[in-house]
Protein backbone atom coordinates (compact mmCIF):
# COMPACT_ATOMS: atom_id res chain seq x y z
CA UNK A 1 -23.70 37.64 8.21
CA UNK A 2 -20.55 35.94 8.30
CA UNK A 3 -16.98 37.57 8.41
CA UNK A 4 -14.63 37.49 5.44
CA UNK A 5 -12.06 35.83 7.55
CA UNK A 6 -14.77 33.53 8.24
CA UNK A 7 -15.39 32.10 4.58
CA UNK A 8 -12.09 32.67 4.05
CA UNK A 9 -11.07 29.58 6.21
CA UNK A 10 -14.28 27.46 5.22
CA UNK A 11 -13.04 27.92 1.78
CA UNK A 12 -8.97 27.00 3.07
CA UNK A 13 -10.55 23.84 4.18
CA UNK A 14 -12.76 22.87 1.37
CA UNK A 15 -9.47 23.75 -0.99
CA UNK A 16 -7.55 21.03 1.93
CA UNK A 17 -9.44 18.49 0.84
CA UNK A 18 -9.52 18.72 -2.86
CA UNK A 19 -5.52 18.60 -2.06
CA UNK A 20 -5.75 15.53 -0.82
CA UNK A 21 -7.90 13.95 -3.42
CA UNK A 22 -5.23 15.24 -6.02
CA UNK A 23 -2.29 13.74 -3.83
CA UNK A 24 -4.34 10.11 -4.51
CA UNK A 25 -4.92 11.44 -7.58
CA UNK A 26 -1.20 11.38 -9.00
CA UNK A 27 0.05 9.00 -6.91
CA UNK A 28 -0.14 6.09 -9.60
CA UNK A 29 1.39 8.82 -11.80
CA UNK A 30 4.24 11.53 -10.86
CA UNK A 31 6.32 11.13 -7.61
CA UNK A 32 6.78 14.79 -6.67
CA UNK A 33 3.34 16.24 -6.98
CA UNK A 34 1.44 14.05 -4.32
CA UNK A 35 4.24 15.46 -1.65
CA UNK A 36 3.54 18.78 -2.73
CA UNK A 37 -0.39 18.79 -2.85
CA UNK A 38 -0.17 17.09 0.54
CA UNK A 39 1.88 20.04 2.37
CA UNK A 40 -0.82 22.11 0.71
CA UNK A 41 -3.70 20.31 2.44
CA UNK A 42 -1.84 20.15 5.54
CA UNK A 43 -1.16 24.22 5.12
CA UNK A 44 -4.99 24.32 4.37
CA UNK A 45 -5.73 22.19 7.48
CA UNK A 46 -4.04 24.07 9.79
CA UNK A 47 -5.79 27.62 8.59
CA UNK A 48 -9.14 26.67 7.91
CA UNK A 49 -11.62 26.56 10.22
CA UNK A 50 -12.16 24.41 13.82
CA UNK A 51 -8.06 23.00 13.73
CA UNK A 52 -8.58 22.24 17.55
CA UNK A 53 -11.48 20.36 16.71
CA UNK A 54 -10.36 18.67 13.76
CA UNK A 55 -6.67 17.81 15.33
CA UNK A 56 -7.92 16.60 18.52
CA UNK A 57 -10.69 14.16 16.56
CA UNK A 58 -7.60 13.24 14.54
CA UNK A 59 -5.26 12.34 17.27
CA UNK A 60 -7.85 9.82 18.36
CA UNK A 61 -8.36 7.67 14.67
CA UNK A 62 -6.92 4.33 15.25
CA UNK A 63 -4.95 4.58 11.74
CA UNK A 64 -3.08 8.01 13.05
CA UNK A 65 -2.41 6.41 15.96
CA UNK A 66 -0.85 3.43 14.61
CA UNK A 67 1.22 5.27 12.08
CA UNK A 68 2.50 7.77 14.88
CA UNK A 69 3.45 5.01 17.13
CA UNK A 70 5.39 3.60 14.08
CA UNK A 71 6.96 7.48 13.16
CA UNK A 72 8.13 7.19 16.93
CA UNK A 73 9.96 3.70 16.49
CA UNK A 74 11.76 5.36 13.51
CA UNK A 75 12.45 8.15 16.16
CA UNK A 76 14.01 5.97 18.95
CA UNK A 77 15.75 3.91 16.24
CA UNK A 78 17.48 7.03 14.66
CA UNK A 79 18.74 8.36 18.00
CA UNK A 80 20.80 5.30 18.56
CA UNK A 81 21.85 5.04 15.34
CA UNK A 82 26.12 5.19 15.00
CA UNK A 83 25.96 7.61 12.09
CA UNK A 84 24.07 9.68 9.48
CA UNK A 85 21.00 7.76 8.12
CA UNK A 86 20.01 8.19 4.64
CA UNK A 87 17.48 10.89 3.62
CA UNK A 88 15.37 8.58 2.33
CA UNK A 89 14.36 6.43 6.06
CA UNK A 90 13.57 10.38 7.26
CA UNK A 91 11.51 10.34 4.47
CA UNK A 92 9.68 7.60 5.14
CA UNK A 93 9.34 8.92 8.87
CA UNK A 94 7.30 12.27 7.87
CA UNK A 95 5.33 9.73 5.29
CA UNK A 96 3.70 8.35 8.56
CA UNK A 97 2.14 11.88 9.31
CA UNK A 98 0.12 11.66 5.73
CA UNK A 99 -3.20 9.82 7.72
CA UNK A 100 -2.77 12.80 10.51
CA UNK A 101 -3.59 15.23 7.78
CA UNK A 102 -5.68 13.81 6.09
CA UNK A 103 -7.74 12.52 9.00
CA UNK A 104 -7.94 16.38 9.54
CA UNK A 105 -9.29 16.90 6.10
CA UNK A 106 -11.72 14.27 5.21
CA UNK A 107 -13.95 14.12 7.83
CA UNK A 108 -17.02 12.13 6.69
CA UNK A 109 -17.68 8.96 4.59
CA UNK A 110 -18.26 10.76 1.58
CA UNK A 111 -15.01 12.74 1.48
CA UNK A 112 -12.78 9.67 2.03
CA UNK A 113 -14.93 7.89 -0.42
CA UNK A 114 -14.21 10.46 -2.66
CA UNK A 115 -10.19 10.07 -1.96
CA UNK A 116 -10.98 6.46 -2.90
CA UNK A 117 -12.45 7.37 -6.03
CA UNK A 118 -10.05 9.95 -6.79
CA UNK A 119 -7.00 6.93 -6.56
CA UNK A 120 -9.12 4.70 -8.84
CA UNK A 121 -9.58 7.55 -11.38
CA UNK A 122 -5.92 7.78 -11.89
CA UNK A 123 -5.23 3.89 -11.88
CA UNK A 124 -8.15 3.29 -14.36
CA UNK A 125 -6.58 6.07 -16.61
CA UNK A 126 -2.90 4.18 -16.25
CA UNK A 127 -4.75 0.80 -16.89
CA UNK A 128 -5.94 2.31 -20.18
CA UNK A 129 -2.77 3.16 -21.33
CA UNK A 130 -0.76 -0.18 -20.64
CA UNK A 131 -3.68 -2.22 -21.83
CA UNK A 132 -3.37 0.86 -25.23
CA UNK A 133 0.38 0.18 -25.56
CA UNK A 134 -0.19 -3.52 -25.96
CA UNK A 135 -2.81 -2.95 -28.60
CA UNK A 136 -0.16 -0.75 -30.33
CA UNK A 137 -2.36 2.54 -30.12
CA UNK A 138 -0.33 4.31 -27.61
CA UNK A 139 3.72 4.27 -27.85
CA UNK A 140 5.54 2.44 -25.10
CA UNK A 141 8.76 4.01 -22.94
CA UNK A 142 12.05 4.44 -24.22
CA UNK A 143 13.33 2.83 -21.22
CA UNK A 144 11.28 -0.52 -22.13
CA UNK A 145 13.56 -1.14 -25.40
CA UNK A 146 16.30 -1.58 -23.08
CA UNK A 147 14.36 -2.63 -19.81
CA UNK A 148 11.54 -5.33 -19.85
CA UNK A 149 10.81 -4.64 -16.60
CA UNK A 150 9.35 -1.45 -18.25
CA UNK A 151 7.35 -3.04 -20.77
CA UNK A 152 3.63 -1.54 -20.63
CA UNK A 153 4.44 0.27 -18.24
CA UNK A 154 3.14 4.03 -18.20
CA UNK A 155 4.78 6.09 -15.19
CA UNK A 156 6.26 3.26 -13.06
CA UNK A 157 8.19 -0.10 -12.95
CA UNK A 158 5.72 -3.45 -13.03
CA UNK A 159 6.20 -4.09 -9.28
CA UNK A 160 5.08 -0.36 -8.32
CA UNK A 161 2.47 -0.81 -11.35
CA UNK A 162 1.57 -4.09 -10.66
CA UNK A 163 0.59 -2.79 -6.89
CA UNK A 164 -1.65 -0.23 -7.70
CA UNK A 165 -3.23 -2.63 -11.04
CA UNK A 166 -4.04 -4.87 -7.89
CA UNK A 167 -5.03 -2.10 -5.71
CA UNK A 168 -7.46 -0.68 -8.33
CA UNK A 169 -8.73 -5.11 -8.99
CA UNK A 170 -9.74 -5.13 -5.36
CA UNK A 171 -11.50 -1.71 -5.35
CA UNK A 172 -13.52 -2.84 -8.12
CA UNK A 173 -14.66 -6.13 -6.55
CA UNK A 174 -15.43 -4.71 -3.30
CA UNK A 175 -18.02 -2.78 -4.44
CA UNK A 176 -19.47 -5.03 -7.10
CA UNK A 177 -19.89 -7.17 -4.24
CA UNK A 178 -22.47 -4.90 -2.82
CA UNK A 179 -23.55 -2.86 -5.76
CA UNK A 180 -27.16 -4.03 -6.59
CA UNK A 181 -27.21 -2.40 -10.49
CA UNK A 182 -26.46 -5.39 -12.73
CA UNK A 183 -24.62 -3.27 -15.76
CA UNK A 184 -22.82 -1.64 -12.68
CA UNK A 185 -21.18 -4.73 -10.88
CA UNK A 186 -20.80 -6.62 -14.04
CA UNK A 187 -18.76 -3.59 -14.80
CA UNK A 188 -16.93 -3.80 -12.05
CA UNK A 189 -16.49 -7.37 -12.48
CA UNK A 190 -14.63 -6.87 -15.20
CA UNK A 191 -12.70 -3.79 -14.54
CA UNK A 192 -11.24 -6.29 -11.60
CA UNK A 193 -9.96 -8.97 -14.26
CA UNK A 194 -9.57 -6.27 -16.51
CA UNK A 195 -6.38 -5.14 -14.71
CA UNK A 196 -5.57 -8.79 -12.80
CA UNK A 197 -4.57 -9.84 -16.37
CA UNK A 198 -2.23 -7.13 -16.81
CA UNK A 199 -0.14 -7.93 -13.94
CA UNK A 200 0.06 -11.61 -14.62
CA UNK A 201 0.03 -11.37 -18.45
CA UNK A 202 1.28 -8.15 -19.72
CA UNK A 203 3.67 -6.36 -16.76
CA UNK A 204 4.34 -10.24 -15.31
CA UNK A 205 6.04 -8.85 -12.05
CA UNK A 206 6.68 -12.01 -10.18
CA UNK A 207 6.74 -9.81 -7.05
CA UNK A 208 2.69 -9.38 -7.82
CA UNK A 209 2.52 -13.03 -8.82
CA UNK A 210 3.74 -13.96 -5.31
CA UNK A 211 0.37 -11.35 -4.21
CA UNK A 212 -1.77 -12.52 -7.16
CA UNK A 213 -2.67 -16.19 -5.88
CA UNK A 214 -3.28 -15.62 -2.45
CA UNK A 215 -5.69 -12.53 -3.50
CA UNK A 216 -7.57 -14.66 -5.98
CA UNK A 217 -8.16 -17.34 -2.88
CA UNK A 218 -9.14 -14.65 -1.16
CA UNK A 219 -11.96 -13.61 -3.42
CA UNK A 220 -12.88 -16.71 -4.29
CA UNK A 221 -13.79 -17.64 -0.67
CA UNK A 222 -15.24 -14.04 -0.68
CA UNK A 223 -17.81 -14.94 -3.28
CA UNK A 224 -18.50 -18.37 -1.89
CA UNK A 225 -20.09 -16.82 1.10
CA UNK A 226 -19.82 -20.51 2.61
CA UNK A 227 -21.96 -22.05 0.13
CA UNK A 228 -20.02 -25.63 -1.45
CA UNK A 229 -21.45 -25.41 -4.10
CA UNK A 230 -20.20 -22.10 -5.35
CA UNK A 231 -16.85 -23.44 -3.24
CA UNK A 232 -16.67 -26.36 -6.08
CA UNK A 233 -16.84 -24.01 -8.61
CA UNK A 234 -14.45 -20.84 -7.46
CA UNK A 235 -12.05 -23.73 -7.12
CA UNK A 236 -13.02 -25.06 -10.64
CA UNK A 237 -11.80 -21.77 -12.12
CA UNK A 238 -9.47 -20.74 -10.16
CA UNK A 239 -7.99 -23.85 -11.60
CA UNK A 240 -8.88 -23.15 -15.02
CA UNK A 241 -7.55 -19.69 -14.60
CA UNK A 242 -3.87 -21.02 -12.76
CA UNK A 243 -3.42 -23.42 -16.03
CA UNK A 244 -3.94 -20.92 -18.29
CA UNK A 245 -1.96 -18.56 -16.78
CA UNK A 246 1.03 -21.18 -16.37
CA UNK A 247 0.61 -22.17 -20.28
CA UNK A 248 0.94 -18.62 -21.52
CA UNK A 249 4.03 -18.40 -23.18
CA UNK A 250 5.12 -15.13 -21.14
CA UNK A 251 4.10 -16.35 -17.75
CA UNK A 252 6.23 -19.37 -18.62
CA UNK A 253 8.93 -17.61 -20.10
CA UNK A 254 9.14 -15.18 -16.87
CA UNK A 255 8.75 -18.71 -14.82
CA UNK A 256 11.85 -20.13 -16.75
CA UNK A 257 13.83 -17.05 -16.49
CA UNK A 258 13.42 -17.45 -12.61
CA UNK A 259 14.45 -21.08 -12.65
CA UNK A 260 17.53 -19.66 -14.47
CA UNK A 261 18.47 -17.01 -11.68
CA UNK A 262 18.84 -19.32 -9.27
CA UNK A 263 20.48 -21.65 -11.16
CA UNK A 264 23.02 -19.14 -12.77
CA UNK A 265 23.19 -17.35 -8.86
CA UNK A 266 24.01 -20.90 -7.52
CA UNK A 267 26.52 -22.43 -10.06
CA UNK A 268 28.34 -18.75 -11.09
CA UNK A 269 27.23 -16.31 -8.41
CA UNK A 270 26.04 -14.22 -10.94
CA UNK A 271 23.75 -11.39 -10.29
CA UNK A 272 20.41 -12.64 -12.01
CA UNK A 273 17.40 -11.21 -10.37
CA UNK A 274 16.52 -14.06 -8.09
CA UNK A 275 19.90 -14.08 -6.85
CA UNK A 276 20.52 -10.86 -5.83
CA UNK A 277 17.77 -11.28 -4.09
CA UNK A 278 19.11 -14.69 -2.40
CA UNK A 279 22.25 -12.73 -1.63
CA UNK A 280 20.88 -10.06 0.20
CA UNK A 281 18.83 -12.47 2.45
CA UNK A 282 22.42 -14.37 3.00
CA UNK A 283 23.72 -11.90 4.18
CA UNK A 284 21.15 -9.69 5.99
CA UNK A 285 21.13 -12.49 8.55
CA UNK A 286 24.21 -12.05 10.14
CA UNK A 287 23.61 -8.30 10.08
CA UNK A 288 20.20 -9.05 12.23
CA UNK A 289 22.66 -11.62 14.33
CA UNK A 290 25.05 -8.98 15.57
CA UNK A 291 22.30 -7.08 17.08
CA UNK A 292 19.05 -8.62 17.25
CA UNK A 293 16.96 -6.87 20.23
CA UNK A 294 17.03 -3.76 18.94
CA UNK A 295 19.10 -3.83 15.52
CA UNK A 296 21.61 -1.40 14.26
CA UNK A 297 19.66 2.19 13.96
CA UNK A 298 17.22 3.83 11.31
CA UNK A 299 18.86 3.38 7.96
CA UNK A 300 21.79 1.24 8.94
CA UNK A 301 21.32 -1.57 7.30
CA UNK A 302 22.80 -0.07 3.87
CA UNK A 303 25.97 0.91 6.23
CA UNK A 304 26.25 -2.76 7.70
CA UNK A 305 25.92 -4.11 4.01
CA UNK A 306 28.45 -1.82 2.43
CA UNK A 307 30.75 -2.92 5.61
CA UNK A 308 30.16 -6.93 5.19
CA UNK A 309 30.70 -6.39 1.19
CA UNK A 310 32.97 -3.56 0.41
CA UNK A 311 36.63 -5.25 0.28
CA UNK A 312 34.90 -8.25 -2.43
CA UNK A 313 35.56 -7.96 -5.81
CA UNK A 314 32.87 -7.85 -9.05
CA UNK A 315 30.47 -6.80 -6.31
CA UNK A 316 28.53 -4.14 -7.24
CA UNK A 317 25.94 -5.29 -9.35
CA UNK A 318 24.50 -7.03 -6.20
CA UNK A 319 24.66 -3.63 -4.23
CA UNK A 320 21.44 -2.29 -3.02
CA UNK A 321 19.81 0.00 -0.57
CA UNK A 322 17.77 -2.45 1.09
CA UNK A 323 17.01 -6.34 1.58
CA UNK A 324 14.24 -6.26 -0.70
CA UNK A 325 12.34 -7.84 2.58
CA UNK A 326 10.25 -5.42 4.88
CA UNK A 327 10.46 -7.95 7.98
CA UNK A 328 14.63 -8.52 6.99
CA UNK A 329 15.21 -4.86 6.77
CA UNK A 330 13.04 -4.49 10.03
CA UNK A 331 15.13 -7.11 11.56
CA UNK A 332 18.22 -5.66 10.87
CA UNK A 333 17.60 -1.75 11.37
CA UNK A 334 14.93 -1.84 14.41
CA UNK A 335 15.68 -5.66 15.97
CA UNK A 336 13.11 -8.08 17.29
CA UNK A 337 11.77 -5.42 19.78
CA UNK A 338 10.49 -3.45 16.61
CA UNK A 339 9.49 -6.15 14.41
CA UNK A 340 7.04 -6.81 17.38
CA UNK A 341 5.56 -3.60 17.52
CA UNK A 342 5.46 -3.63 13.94
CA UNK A 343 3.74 -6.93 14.26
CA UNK A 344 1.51 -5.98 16.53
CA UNK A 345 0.17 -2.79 14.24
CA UNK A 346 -0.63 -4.87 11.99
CA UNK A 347 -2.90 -7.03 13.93
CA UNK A 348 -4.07 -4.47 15.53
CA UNK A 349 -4.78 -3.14 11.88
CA UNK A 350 -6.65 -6.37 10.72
CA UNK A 351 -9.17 -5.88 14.34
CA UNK A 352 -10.53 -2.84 13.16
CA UNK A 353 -10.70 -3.85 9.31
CA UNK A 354 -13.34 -6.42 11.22
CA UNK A 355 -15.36 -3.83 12.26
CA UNK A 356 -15.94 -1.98 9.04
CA UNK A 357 -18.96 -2.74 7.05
CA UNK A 358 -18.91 -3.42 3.07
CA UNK A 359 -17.51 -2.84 0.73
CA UNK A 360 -14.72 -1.43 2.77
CA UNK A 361 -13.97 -4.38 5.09
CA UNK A 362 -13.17 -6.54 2.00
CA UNK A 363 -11.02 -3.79 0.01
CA UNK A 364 -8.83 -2.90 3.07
CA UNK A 365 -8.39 -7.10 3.79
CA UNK A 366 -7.44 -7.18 0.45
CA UNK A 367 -5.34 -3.92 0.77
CA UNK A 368 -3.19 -5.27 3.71
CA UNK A 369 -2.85 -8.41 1.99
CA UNK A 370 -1.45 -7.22 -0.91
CA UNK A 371 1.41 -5.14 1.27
CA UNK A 372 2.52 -8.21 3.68
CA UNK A 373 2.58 -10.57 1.08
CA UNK A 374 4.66 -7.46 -1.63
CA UNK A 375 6.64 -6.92 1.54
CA UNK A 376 8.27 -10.54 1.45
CA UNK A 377 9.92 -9.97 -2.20
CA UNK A 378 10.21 -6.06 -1.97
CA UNK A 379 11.11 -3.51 0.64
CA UNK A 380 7.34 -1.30 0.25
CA UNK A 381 8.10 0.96 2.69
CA UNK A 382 11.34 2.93 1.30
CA UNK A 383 9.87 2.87 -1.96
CA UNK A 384 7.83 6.00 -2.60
CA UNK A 385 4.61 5.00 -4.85
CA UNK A 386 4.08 1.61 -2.65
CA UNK A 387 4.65 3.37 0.61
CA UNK A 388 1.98 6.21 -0.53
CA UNK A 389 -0.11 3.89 -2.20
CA UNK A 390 -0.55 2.37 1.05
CA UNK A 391 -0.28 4.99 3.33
CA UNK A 392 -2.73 7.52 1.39
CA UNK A 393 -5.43 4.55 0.83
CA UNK A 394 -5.01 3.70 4.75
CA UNK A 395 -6.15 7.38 5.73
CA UNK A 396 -9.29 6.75 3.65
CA UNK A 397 -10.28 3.82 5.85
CA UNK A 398 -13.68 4.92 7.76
CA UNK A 399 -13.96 5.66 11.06
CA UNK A 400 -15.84 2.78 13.18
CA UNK A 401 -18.86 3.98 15.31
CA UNK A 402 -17.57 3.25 19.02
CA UNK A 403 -20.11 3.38 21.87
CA UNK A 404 -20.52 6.07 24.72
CA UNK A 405 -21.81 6.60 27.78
CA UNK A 406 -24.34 9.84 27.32
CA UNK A 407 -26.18 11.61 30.60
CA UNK A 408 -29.43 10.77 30.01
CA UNK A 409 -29.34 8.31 27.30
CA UNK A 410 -28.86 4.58 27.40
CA UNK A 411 -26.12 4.43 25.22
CA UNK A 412 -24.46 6.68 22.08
CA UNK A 413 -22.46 6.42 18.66
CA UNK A 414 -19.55 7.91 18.52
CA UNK A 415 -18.73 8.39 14.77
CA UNK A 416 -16.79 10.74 12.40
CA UNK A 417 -16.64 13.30 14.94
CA UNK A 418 -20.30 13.70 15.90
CA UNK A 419 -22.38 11.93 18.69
CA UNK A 420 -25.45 10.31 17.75
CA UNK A 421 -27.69 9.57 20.67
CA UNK A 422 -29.75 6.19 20.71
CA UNK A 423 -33.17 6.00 19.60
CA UNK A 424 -34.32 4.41 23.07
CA UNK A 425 -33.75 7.04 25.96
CA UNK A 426 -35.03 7.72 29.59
């Protein structure tokens, strides 16, 4: 018979990892509730049961690895720093510990299927309500009367809607790729264009039109599986599907409105939306200039900005916290040196997607897609819902089955934790 203590911390760890399905849970919807369900798990984690045996199998996950090295970049970037960093870049350093607990937490398939699921429950339920305020059932935000940018919108802006919309699109087709029900994947099918067309046609963030295209390539070469034939007609729709899009009167309103910005940023230096954008590329470059091996320190690129810009006058309205560039603000804050590492996690990052088997291997191509190419119009990583969209979803990823050597066995899986000897043995 087991102790109390003893089903005590069985029941600590089983309450971990519910936390950590509710942290994906609300991610799409409230921004201090995911922080607070994860300290819970990680709380959880460290009194349940086995914590030397979970840590130490946690250490050794490629993902937690990866995101450490990056937390230790930060680290090395703040000590040299010439003064106070904003909260926000420490912030974004203890973010990087989130696949570290929940690697702890969600030890099998099933569990970090289930955080999966629990992410799409949440963006399915936001999807509902945009597509619900369009149809005039549910009431839109205050704020979009004054802001378009909040315009069927439910918790977030479009961009940080827009990103999990796409997200939740390449969830759906992942696994209607593989599911063999026919009600099932057509259902799937269509919760995919289901919430495509609210990015391009009802939220129209040209941040996820800049993801949209190269996604729906993507796919389309996904479900040509290398036949022509089906080649010739993904093309023929994808086609279809761009000139439709482009004669929408929204998409080409949003389209003219960007032709504007740089026009009205070019002729008047006005801050349009393009053009603050085009003026915080200007002048991020000499920033990156004045020290480019190993840039200026963890959250100095707001301090170099403020320094460049501060004696100009009719300024602020193009003052900002950050490039709205991941590589630029990389560039500028941790130099060439750590855009390389940086680099080279994310290569490293696309290896192991390789190795995972369906549906995963196409949702997290899709997933790091959808960050580089956000990350060349928006900073992802200081903002909170697209940093723990993509952090949280990360830790989910499975663990690959590596092989070992095993005394008295030709060969072994290593996998999840647990060693699986071969069938064939001498």
């Amino acid at each position: 018979m087991q102790s109390p203590l003893t089903n005590a911390r069985r029941n600590l760890l089983v309450a971990g990892r519910w936390a950590v399905l509710l942290c994906l849970f609300f991610i799409p919807i409230n921004k201090p509730l995911p922080n607070l369900f994860i300290f819970f798990a990680l709380l959880c984690s460290a009194a349940g049961e086995r914590p030397d045996e979970r840590f130490m199998a946690a250490i050794k996950q490629p993902v937690v690895i990866g995101s450490i090295a990056w937390f230790l970049v930060y680290a090395v970037s703040a000590c040299y720093a010439p003064g106070p960093y904003p909260w926000a870049s420490v912030n974004t350093g203890i973010t990087l510990f989130y696949p570290f607990i929940v690697a702890t937490l969600l030890e099998t398939p099933q569990w970090r299927a289930r955080g999966m699921m629990a992410f799409a429950a949440s963006a399915c339920l936001v999807l509902l309500i945009s597509w619900s305020q369009f149809a005039g059932i549910f009431p839109e935000r205050d704020v979009a009367l004054q802001l378009p940018s909040y315009r069927y919108t439910v918790f977030k802006d479009y961009t940080q809607q827009g990103v999990v919309f796409l997200a939740l699109a390449a969830m759906a087709a992942s696994y209607a790729m593989v599911t063999p029900v026919r009600k099932f994947r057509i259902g799937l099918w269509l919760l995919a264009v289901v919430a495509v067309v609210n990015v391009v046609f009802l939220l129209q963030s040209r941040t996820s039109y800049l993801i949209v295209v190269p996604l729906l390539i993507y796919w389309a070469w996904r479900i040509a599986a290398g036949s022509w034939r089906k080649v010739a007609i993904g093309a023929a729709v994808l086609v279809c599907c761009g000139g439709a899009a482009l004669l929408a009167p929204r998409v080409q309103e949003r389209l003219q409105q960007a032709h504007q910005d740089v026009e009205v940023y070019s002729n008047q230096h006005e801050a349009s939306s393009l053009g603050i954008r085009l003026e915080l590329w200007r002048r991020t470059l000499p920033i990156i200039a004045s020290a480019p091996v190993f840039g200026h320190g963890l959250g100095q690129w707001d301090h170099e900005y403020d320094v460049q810009t501060r004696e100009l006058p009719d300024f602020d309205q193009f003052r900002m916290h950050h490039p709205h560039d991941d590589s630029l603000l990389i560039l500028s804050e941790q130099g060439i040196v750590g855009f390389a590492i940086f680099v080279t996690l994310l290569v490293l990052l696309s290896r192991y997607i390789r190795g995972l088997n369906q549906p995963e291997r196409d949702f997290y191509n899709s997933l790091l897609l959808i960050f580089i190419l956000g990350g060349l119009a928006q900073c992802l990583l200081p903002d909170f819902t697209q940093r723990h969209t993509f952090l949280m979803l990360l830790a989910c990823i499975p663990v690959v089955a590596r092989k070992t050597v095993v005394i008295g066995s030709k060969a072994g899986i290593q996998q999840d934790g647990q060693l699986k000897p071969a069938a064939k043995t001498y």
